[in-house]
Protein backbone atom coordinates (compact mmCIF):
# COMPACT_ATOMS: atom_id res chain seq x y z
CA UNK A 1 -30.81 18.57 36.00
CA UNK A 2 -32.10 15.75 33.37
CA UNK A 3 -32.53 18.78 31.25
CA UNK A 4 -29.30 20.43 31.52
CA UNK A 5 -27.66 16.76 30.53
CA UNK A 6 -30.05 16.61 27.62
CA UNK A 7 -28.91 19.85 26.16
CA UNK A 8 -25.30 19.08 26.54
CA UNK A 9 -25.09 16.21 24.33
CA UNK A 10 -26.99 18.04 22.14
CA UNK A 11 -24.50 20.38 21.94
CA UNK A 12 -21.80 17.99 22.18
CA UNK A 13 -23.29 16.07 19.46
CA UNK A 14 -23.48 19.73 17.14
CA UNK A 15 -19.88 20.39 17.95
CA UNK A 16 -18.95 16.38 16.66
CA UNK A 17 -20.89 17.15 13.69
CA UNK A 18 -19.84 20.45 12.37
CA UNK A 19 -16.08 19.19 13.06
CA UNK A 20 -16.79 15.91 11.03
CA UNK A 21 -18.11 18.37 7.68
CA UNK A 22 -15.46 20.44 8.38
CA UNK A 23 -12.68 17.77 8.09
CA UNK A 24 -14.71 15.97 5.40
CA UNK A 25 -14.91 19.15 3.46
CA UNK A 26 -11.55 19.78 4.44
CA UNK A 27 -10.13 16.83 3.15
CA UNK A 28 -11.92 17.16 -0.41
CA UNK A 29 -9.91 20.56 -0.90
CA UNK A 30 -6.59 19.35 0.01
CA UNK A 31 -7.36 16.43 -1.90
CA UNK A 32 -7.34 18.50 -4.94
CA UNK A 33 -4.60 20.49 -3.91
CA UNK A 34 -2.63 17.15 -3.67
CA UNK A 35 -3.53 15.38 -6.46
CA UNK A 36 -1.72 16.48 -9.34
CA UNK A 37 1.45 15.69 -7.13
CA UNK A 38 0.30 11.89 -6.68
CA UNK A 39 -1.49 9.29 -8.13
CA UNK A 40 -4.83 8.55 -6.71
CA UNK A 41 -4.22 5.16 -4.90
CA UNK A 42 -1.28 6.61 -3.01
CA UNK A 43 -3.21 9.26 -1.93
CA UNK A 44 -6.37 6.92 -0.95
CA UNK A 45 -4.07 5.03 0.61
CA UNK A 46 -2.27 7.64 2.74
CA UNK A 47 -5.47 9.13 3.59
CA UNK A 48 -7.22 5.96 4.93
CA UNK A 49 -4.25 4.24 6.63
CA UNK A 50 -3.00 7.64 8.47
CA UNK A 51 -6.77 7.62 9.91
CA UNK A 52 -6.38 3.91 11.01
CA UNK A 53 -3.61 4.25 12.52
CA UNK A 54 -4.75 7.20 14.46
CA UNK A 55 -7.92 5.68 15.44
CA UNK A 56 -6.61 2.19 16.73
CA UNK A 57 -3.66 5.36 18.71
CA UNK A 58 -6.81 6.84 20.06
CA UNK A 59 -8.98 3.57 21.04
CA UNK A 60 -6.39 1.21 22.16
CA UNK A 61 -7.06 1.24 25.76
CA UNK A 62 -10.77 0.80 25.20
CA UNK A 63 -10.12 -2.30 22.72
CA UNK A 64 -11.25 -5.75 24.28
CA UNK A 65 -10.83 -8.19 21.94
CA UNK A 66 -11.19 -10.89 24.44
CA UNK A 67 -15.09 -11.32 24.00
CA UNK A 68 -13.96 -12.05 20.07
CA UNK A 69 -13.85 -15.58 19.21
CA UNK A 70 -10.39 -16.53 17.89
CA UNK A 71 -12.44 -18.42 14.70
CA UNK A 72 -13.81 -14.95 14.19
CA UNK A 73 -10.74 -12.50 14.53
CA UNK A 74 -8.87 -13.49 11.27
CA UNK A 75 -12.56 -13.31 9.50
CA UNK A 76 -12.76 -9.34 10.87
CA UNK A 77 -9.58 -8.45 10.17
CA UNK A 78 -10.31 -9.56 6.20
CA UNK A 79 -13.33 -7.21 6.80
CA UNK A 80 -11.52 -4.54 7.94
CA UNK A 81 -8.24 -4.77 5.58
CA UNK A 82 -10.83 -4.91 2.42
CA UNK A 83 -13.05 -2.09 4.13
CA UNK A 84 -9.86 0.12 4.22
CA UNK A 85 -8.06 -0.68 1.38
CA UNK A 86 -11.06 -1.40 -1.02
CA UNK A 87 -13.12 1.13 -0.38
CA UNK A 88 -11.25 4.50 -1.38
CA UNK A 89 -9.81 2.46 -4.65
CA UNK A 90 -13.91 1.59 -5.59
């Protein structure tokens, strides 16, 4: 039975992976598909805040930001705006 469980997240883990190069690959050919319509910070930021936004959607339930320190929470949130924002522009 340990066995059976093993190769399933294998195979769940193959499945995450070939869907993550296809959308990364994806997203480098519709990039150039888009660009000479927009400038490249729009599109950066389009691209990055769309997939924010979907991934706080997706995790919202599973979000406990009760065992963050209040000190701490305006601290990550700098971290996170700069990692979003800064990163595609770099």
């Amino acid at each position: 039975m340990e066995d059976l469980m093993a190769n399933h997240h294998v195979f769940v883990g193959i499945i995450f992976a070939s869907l993550s190069a296809g959308l990364g690959g994806g997203g480098l050919v519709f990039t150039r598909l888009a660009l000479p319509q927009t400038d490249p910070f729009t599109l950066g930021f389009l691209r990055w805040f769309l997939l924010a936004v979907i991934l706080f959607i997706i995790y919202w339930k599973q979000l406990n930001f009760s065992k963050i320190n209040k000190s701490d929470r305006h601290i990550i949130s700098f971290l996170g705006l700069i990692s979003f924002a800064a990163f595609p522009i770099l």
